[in-house]
Protein backbone atom coordinates (compact mmCIF):
# COMPACT_ATOMS: atom_id res chain seq x y z
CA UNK A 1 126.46 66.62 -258.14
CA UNK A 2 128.30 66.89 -254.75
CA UNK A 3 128.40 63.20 -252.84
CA UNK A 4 126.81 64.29 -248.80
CA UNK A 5 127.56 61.57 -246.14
CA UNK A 6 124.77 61.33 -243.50
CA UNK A 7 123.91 59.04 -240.50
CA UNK A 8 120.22 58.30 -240.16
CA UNK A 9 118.71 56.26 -237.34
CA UNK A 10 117.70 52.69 -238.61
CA UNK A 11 113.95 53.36 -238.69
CA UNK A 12 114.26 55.88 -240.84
CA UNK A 13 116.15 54.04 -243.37
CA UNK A 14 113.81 51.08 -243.41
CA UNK A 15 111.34 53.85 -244.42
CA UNK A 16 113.19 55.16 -246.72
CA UNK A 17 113.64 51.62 -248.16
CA UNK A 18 110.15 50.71 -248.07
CA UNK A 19 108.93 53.67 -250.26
CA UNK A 20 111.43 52.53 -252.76
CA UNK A 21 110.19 49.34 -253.04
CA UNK A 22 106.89 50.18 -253.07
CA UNK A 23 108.13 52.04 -256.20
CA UNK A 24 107.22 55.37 -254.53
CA UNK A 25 110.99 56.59 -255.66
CA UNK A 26 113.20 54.79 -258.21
CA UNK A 27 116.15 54.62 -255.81
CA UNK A 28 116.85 55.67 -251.95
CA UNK A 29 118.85 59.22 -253.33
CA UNK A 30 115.96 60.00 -254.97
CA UNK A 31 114.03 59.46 -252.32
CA UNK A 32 116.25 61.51 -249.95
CA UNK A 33 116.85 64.57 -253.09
CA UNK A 34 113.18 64.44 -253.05
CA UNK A 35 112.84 65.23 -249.08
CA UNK A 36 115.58 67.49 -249.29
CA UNK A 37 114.11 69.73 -251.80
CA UNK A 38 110.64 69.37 -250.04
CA UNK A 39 112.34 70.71 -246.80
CA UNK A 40 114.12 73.82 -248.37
CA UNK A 41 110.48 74.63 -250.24
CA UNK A 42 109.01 74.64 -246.58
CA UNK A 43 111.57 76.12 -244.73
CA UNK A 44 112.20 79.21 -247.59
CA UNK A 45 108.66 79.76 -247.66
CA UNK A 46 108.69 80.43 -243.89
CA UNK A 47 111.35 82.75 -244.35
CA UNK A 48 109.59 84.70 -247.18
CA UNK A 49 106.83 85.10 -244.97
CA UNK A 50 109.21 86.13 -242.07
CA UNK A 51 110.51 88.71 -244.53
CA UNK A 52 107.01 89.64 -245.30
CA UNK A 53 105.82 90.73 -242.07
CA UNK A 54 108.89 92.28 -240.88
CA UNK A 55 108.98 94.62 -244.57
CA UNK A 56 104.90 95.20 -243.26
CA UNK A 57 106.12 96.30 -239.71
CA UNK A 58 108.67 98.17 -241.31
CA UNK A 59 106.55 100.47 -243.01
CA UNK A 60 103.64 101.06 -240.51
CA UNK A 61 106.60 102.01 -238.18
CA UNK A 62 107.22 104.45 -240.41
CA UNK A 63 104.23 105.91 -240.74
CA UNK A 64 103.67 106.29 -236.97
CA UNK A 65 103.91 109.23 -236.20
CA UNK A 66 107.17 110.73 -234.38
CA UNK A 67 105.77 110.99 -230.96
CA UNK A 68 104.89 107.90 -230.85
CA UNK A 69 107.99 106.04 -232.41
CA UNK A 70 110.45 105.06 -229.22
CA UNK A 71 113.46 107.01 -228.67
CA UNK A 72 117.32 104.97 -228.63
């Protein structure tokens, strides 16, 4: 595992803290792993879906018919 260095405003670390000892997380890098991992789930799924709907406009483009397609 890789060691990141990262500023975070004060509120957000008392958060963080909190949820640990609430016991929602068993230490503050698991609690930040855990958001990480969260945020790249979102965020690829967004870009699946991106890729999704630009493959679909891909291929009713081409099956418009010539006239209609836009010349370069």
């Amino acid at each position: 595992m890789q060691r990141i260095t990262l500023r975070l405003p004060e509120q957000q670390v008392k958060m963080i803290n909190w949820l640990v000892e609430c016991g929602e997380f068993p230490s503050t890098s698991e609690a930040i792993r855990t958001a990480i991992r969260d945020l790249i789930d979102q965020r690829s799924e967004k870009v699946r879906g991106r890729l999704q709907l630009f493959e679909d406009a891909q291929k009713i483009a081409e099956g418009t018919p010539t006239y209609l397609k836009k010349r370069g």
